[in-house]
PDB file of N, CA and C in Angstrom:
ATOM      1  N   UNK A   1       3.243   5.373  13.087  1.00  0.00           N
ATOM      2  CA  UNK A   1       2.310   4.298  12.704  1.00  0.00           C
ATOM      3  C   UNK A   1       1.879   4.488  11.237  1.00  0.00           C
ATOM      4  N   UNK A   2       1.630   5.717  11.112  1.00  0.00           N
ATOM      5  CA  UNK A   2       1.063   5.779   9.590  1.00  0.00           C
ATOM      6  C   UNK A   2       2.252   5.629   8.354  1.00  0.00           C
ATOM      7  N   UNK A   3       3.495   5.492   8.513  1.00  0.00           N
ATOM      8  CA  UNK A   3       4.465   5.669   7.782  1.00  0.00           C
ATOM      9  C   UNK A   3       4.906   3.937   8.092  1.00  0.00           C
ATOM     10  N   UNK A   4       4.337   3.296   8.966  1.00  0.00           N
ATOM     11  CA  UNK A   4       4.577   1.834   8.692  1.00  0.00           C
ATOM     12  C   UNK A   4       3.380   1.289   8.446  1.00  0.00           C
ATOM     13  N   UNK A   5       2.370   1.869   8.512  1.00  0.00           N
ATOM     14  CA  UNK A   5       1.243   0.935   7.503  1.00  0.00           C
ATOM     15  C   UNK A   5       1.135   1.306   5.925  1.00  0.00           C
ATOM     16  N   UNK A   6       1.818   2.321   5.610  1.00  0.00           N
ATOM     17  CA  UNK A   6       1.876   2.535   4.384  1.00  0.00           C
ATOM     18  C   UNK A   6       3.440   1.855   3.784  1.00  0.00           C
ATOM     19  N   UNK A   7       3.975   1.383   4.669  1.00  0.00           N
ATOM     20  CA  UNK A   7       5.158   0.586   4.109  1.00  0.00           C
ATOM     21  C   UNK A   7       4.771  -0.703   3.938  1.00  0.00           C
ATOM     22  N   UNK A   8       3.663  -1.572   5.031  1.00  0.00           N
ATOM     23  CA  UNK A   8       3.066  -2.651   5.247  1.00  0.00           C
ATOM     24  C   UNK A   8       2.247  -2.655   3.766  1.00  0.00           C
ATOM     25  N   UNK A   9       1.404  -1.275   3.529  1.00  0.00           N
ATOM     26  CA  UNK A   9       0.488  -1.680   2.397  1.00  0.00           C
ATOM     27  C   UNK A   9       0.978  -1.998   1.115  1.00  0.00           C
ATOM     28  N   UNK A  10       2.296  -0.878   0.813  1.00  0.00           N
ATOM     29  CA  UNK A  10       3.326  -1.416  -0.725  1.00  0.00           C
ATOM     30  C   UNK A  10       3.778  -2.617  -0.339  1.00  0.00           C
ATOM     31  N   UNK A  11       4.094  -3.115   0.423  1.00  0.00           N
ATOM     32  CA  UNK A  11       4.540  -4.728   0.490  1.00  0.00           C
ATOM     33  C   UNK A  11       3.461  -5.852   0.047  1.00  0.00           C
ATOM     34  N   UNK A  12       2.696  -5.494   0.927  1.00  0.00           N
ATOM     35  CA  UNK A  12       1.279  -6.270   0.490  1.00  0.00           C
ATOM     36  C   UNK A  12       1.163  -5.940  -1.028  1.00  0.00           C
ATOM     37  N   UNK A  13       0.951  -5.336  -1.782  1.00  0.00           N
ATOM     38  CA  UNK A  13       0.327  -5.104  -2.547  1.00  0.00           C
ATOM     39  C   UNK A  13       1.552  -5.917  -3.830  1.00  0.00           C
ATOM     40  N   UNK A  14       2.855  -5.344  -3.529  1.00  0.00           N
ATOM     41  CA  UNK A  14       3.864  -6.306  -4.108  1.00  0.00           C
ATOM     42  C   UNK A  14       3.548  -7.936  -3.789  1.00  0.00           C
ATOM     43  N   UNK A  15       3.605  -8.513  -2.892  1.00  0.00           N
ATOM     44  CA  UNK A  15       3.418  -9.479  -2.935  1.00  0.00           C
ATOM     45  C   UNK A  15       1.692 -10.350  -3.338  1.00  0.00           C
ATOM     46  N   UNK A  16       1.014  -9.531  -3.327  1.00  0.00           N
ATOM     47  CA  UNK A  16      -0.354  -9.939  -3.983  1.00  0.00           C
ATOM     48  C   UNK A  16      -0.015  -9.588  -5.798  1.00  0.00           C
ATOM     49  N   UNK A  17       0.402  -8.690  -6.146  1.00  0.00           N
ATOM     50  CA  UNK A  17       0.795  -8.711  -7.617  1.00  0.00           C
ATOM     51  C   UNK A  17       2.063 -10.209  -7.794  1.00  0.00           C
ATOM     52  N   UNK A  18       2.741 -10.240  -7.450  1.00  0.00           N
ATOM     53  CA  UNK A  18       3.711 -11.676  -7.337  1.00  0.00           C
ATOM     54  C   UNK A  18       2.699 -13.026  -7.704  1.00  0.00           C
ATOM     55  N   UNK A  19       1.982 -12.927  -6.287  1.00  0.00           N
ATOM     56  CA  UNK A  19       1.139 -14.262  -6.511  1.00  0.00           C
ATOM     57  C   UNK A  19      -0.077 -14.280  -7.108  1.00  0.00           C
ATOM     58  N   UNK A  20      -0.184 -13.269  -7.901  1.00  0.00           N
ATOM     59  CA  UNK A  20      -1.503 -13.205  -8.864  1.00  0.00           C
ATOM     60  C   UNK A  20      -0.708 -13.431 -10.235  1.00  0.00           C
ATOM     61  N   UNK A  21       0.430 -13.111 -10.597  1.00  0.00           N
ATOM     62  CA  UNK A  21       1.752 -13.571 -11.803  1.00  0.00           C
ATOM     63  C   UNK A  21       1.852 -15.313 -11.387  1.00  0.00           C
ATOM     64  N   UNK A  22       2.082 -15.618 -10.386  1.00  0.00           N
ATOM     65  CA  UNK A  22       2.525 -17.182 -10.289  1.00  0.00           C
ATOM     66  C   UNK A  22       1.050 -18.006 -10.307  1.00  0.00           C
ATOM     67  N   UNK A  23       0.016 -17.478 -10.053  1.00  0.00           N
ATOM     68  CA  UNK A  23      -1.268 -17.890 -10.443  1.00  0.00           C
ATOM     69  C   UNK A  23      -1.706 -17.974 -11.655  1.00  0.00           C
ATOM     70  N   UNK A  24      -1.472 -16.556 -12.318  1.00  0.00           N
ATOM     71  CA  UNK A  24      -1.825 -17.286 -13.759  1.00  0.00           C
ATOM     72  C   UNK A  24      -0.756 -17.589 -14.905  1.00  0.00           C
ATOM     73  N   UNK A  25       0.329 -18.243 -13.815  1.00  0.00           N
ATOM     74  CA  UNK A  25       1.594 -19.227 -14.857  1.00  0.00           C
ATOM     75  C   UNK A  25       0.946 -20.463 -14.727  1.00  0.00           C
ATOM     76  N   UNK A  26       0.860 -20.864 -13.092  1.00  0.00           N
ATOM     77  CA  UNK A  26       0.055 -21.930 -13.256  1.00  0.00           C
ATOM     78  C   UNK A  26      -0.838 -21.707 -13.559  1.00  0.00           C
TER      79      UNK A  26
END
């Protein structure tokens, strides 16, 4: 469990950096 919430959290965190880049394009 702890070795897939820490895979869950780098994902998250990739995809919140992504849409914080396409946020301030638009």
């Amino acid at each position: 469990m702890n070795k897939a919430n820490t895979i869950k959290l780098s994902f998250f965190n990739k995809y919140e950096r992504v849409h914080r880049r396409n946020v301030k394009i638009k």
